[in-house]
Structures are given as structure tokens and as C-alpha cells.
Protein backbone atom coordinates (compact mmCIF):
# COMPACT_ATOMS: atom_id res chain seq x y z
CA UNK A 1 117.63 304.37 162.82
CA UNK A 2 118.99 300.67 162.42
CA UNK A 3 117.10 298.52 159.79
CA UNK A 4 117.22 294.65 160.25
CA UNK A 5 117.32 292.72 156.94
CA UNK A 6 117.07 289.26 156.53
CA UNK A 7 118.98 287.16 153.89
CA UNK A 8 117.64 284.27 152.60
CA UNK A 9 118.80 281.01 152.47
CA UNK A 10 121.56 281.06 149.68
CA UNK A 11 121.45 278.01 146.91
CA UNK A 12 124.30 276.75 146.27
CA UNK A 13 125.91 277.04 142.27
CA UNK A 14 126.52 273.45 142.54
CA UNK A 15 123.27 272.65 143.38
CA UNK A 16 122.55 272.21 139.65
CA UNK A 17 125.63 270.08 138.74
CA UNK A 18 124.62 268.01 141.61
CA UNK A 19 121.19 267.35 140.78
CA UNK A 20 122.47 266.48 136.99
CA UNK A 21 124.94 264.17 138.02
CA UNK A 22 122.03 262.91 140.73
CA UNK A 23 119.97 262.09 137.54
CA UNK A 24 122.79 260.56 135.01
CA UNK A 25 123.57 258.26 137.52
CA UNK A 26 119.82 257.21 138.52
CA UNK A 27 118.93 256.80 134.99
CA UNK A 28 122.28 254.91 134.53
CA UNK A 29 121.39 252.40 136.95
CA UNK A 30 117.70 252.25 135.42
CA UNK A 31 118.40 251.79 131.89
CA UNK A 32 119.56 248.08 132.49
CA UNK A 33 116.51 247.16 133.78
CA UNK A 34 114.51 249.28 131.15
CA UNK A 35 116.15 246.81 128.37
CA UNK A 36 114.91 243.93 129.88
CA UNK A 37 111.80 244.96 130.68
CA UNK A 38 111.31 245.90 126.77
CA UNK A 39 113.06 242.81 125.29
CA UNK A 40 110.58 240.78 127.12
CA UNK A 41 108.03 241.71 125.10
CA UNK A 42 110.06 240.85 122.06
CA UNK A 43 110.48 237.90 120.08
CA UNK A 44 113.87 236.00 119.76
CA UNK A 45 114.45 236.93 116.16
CA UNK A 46 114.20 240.90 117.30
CA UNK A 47 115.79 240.64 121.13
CA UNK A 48 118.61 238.81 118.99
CA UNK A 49 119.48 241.53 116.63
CA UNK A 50 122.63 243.26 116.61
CA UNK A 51 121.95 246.41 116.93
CA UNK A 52 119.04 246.01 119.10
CA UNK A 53 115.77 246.76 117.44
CA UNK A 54 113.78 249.43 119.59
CA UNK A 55 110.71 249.83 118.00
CA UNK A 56 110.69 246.20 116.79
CA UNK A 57 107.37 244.15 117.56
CA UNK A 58 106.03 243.62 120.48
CA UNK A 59 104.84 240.36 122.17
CA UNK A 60 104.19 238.35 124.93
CA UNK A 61 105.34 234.65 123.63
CA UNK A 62 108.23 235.32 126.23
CA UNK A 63 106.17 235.48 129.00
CA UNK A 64 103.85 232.80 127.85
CA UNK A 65 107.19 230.38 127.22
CA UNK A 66 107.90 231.13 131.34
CA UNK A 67 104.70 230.00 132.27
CA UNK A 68 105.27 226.52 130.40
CA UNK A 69 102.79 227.27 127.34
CA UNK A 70 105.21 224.90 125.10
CA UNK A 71 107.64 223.42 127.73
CA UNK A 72 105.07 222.02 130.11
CA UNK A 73 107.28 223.49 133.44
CA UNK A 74 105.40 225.57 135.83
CA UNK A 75 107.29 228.14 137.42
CA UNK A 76 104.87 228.39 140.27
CA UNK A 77 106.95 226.03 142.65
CA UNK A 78 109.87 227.44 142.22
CA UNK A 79 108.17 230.85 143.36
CA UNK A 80 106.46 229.48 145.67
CA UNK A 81 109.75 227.95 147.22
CA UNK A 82 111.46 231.51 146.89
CA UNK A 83 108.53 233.06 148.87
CA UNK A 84 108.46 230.55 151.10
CA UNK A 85 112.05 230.64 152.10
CA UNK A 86 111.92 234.08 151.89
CA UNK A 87 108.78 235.39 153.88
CA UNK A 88 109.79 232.56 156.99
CA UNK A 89 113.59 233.54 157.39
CA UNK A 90 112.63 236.96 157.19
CA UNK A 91 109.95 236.33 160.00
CA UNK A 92 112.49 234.46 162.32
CA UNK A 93 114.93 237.01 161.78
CA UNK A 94 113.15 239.78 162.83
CA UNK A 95 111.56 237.68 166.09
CA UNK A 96 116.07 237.01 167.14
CA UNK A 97 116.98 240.49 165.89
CA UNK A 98 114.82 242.86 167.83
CA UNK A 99 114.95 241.08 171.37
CA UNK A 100 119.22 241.33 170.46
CA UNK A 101 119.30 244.81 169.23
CA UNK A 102 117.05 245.73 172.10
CA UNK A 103 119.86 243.96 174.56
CA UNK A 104 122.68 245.61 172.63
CA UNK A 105 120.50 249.07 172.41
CA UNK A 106 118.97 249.95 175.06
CA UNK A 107 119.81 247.10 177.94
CA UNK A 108 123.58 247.22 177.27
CA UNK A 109 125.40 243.27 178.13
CA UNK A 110 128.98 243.89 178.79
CA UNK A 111 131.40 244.28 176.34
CA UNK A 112 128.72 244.69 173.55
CA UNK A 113 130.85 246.27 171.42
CA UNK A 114 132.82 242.43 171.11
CA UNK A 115 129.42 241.26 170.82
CA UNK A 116 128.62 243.37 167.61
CA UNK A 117 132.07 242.59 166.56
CA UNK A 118 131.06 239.04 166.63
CA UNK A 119 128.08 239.05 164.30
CA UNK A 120 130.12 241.02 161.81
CA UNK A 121 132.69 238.42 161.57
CA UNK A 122 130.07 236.26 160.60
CA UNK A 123 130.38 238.11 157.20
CA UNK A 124 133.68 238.11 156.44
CA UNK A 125 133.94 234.50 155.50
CA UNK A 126 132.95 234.17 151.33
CA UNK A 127 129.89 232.07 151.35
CA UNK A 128 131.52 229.63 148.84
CA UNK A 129 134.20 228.38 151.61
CA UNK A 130 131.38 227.53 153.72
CA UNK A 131 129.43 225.56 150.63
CA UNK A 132 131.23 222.14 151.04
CA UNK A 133 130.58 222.07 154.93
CA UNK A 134 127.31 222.78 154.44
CA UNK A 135 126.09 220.45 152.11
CA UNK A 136 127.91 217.80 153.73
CA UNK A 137 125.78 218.56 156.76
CA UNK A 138 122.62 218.56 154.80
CA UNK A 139 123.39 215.83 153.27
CA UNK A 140 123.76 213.84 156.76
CA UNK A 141 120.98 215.20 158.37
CA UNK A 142 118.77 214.19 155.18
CA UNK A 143 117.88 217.80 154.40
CA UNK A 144 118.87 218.17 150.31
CA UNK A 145 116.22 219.62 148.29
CA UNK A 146 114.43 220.79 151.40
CA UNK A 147 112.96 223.85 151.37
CA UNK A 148 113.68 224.15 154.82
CA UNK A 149 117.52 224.08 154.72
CA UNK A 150 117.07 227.34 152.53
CA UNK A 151 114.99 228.88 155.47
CA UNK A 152 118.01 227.77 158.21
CA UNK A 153 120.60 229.10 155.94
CA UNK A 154 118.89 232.61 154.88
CA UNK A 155 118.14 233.25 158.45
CA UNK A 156 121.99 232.70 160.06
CA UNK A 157 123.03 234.53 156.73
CA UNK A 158 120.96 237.48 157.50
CA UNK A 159 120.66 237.52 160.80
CA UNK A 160 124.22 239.81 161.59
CA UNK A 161 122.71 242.80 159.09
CA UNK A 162 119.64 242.59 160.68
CA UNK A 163 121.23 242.70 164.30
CA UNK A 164 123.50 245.81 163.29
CA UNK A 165 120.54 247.72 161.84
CA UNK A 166 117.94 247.04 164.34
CA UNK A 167 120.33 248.30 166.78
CA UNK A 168 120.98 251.47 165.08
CA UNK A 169 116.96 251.91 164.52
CA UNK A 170 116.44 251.11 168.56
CA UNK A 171 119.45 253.65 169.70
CA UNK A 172 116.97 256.21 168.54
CA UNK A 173 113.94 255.30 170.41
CA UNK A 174 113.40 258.07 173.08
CA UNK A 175 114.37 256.59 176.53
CA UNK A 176 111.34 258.38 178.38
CA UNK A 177 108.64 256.20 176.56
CA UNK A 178 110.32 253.33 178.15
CA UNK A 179 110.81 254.31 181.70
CA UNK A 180 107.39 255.45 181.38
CA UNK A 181 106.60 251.92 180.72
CA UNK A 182 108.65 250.47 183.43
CA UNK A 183 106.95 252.14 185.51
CA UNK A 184 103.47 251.62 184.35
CA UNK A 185 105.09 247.92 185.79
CA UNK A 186 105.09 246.89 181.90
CA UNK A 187 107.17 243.71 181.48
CA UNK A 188 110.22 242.84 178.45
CA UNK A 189 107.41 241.21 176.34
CA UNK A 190 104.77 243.83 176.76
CA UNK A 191 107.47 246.78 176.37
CA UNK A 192 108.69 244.90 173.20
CA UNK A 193 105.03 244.34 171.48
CA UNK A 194 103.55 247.87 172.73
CA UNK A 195 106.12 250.39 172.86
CA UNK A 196 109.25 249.38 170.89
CA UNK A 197 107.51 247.74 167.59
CA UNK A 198 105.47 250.70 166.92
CA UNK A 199 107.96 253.34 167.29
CA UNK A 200 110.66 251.34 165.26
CA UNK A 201 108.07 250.00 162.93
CA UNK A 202 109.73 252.19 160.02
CA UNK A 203 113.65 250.65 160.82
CA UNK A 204 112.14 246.88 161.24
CA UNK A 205 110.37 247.54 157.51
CA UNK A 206 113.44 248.73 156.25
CA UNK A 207 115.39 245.61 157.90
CA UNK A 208 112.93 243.25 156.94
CA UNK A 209 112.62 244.45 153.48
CA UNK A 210 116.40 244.13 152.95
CA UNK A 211 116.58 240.26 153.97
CA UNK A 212 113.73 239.57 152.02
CA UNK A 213 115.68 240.72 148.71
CA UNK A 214 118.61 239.03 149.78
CA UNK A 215 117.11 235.80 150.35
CA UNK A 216 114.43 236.47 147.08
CA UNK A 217 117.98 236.94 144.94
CA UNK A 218 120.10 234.03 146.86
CA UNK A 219 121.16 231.27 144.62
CA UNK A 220 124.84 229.89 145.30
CA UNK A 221 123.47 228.37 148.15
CA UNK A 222 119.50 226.92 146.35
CA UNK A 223 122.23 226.03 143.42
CA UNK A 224 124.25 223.46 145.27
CA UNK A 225 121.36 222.61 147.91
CA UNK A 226 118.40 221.82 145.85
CA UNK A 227 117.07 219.48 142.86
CA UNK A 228 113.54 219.82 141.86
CA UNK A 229 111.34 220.11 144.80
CA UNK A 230 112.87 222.92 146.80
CA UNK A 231 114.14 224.76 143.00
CA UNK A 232 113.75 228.39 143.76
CA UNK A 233 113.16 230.87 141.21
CA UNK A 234 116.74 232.11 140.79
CA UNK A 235 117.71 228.65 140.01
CA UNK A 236 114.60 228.00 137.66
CA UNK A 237 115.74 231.46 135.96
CA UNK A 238 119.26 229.45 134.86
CA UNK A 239 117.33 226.58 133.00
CA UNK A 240 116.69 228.71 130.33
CA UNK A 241 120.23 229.17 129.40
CA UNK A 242 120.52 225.65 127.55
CA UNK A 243 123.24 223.80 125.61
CA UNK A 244 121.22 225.13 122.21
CA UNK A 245 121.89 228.97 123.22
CA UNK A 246 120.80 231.57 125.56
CA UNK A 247 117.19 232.59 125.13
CA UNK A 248 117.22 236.53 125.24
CA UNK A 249 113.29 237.24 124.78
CA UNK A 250 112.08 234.43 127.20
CA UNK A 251 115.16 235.11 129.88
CA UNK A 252 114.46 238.60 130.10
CA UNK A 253 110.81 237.85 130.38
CA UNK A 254 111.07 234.87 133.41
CA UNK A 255 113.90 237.90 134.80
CA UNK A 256 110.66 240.79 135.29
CA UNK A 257 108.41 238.27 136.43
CA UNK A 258 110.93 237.08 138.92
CA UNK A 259 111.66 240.61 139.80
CA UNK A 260 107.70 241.57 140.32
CA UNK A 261 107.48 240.87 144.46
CA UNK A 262 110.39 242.01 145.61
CA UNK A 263 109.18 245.66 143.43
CA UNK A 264 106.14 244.94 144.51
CA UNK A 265 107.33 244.53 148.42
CA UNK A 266 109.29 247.69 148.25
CA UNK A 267 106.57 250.04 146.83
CA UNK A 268 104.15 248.78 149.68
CA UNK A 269 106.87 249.94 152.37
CA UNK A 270 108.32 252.70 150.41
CA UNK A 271 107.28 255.36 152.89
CA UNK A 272 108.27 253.05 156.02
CA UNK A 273 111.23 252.58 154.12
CA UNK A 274 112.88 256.09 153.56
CA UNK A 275 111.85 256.80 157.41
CA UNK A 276 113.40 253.29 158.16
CA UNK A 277 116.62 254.20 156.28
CA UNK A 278 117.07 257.81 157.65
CA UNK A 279 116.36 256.47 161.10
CA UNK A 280 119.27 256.57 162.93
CA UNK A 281 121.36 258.64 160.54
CA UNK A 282 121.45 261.62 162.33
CA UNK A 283 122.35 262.23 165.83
């Protein structure tokens, strides 16, 4: 008589190690953003301190300096510039990205490979060797301090990314849904809106998600581009380092406001983001 047994799935002995290491590193990378978090609620005197003063007392005169209680400068255009930039690039890049990853995806060109190629050159030139051209432009066409220059320039800047990962999210959408389709006699625009949006909702969260933080945090560019009316918040965050001293308490405290959308933006997709980001990752 033969008796079956079945082993169980075996844990690895570096399991452990790795889940440490997993952890030392996470709260590394969180312990930055702890600091400021707590020295905004501090005053100068204690944020100043040398050693820093944990337990020292906390306030919000930081926060209340941001929002102009002694200055008299609103932040609220500059934020509203930021999102405005923001929220429309990443809109225009999404309506270019999809139709191209869906021609690069699932409607091959020829030689899309070259094509990829292409928008990933696009990247390999340093912004700041492109700054002089640019505002030389802008500054012919009439467009300086224009909020809409910012919107031009974060959508060719994030266009390629979104390209290459919209086309990795649209490799995986199941080819029978859309034969079905074709042969329901559903047209490009109706396959685009009713088959290939929904099932890649989670990749074009992820994508959009990612160009929204890089045009939120841009400011080489909204630097050198704009004066007062198109400021965005990045830039507004440098005007409290002044010619009297850097302002610890009230920087830290404009930094976590600053910071607020794009956490809050990523906690309202954060399950359409891990699918989004593991989309595509296996074969």
C-alpha cells in the first residue's frame, strides 16, 4: 500500500531578512518626510535648534505664515496655476497617448519599434539645454507668464512616458474582446470609449497619476517661464528662502501643504494604481 503525502509550500529562510530589509528601507525613505511634516508644526526658534527638538511645542504659525496671515501673499494662485497646468496636460496626454499606444499595441504601423524608439529619444536631451530655445520662443509668441505655456510644455514632456506605458497596459488587453467588437461592426471611436478604457482603466490611472506628479513637482521650466501670474506652487515654495535666512518652520509647512493633492490623488487611485502598475508585468 502506497501513501501519497503532500508537502507544503516551503518558506524561504530569507524570507525574514527580506521583509526586514523591505521595512528599513521603507521607513528610510519615510522618515524625511516624517521631519517635515513635524517641524511644520513647530516654531522657528525650535525647528532651528541644533539638535532638533522632538517633543518641542507644537504650532501652527507655520501654516498660518503660508497662507499670508502676516505677509499678505495668497498661495491660492499659485495652486491654482499648479492644478491647472497639471489636471489639463494630464487630460491631453491621456486623449494623444491611448489612440498611439492603441496604434503601437494592438494595430501595429510599420517599424513601430523605430517609432517607440523615437519618443524615447525625446528624453534623452537634459531639459536645461532645451531652456534657452524655449523661452526664446515664448517670448516671441507673447506667451511668458502664461499659464498655458506650462500646459504645452508638461504635455510634450510627458507625453513619451505616457506613450511607453499605455502601450505596455494595452499589450495586455485580451484580443477576443476586440474582434468581438469588430464584429459587432463597432467603429475605432466606439472600440476606444467602450471596450479599451474600461479594461485598461487601472494602467491609464496609473499613467495619468504619474504625469500629474511630474507636472505638480515641475519647476525648472515655471522658474524661467513665469513671473507672478502663472507662479506655480513649486516656485511660490522658493520665496520663502530669502536674503534674511531660510525659514525652516514655515518652509516645511508651505512643503506638506504643497504636497497634500498629489497624496491626496494617489490614495483615491491607490487600488487602480497597484493593478495599473502590475499590469503588464507579467507575461
Amino acid at each position: 500500500m502506497t501513501t501519497a503525502t503532500k508537502a507544503g509550500p516551503r518558506r524561504s529562510k530569507s524570507a525574514p531578512l527580506l521583509g526586514l530589509l523591505a521595512w528599513i528601507i521603507g521607513i528610510t525613505f519615510f522618515l524625511p518626510v516624517a521631519w517635515m511634516v513635524l517641524t511644520a508644526f513647530h516654531s522657528e526658534q525650535d525647528a532651528a535648534t541644533n539638535p532638533p527638538s522632538i517633543a518641542a511645542e507644537l504650532t501652527l504659525q507655520g501654516f498660518r505664515e503660508f497662507f499670508g496671515a502676516t505677509s499678505g501673499a495668497s498661495p491660492w494662485p499659485p495652486l491654482i496655476n499648479s492644478a491647472t497646468a497639471s489636471i489639463l496636460s494630464t487630460l491631453i496626454v491621456l486623449a494623444l497617448s491611448i489612440p498611439a499606444a492603441y496604434a503601437l499595441a494592438i494595430r501595429p504601423v510599420r517599424k513601430w519599434t523605430d517609432v517607440l524608439f523615437f519618443f524615447l529619444s525625446t528624453k534623452m536631451l537634459p531639459a536645461v539645454a532645451g531652456l534657452l530655445p524655449i523661452y526664446l520662443i515664448a517670448q516671441q509668441a507673447g506667451m511668458l507668464d502664461n499659464v498655458w505655456t506650462l500646459v504645452i510644455l508638461y504635455t510634450s514632456m510627458n507625453l513619451p512616458i505616457a506613450v511607453w506605458m499605455m502601450r505596455s497596459f494595452l499589450a495586455e488587453v485580451p484580443v477576443e474582446i476586440l474582434e468581438a467588437a469588430a464584429i459587432d461592426g463597432a467603429g475605432l471611436i466606439t472600440v476606444l470609449r467602450r471596450v479599451i478604457v474600461p479594461v485598461a482603466m487601472p494602467g491609464i490611472a496609473a499613467t495619468a497619476l504619474i504625469c500629474f506628479i511630474f507636472s505638480w513637482n515641475e519647476m525648472l521650466f515655471a522658474r524661467v517661464l513665469t513671473g507672478v501670474v502663472a507662479q506655480t506652487a513649486p516656485v511660490f515654495l522658493t520665496s520663502f528662502v530669502t536674503s534674511q535666512g531660510l525659514f525652516l518652520a514655515k518652509v516645511c509647512a508651505a512643503a506638506t501643504v504643497i504636497s497634500l493633492p498629489v497624496l491626496a490623488a494617489g490614495f483615491a487611485a491607490q487600488d487602480k494604481l497597484v493593478q495599473g502598475l502590475s499590469l503588464g508585468a507579467v507575461k
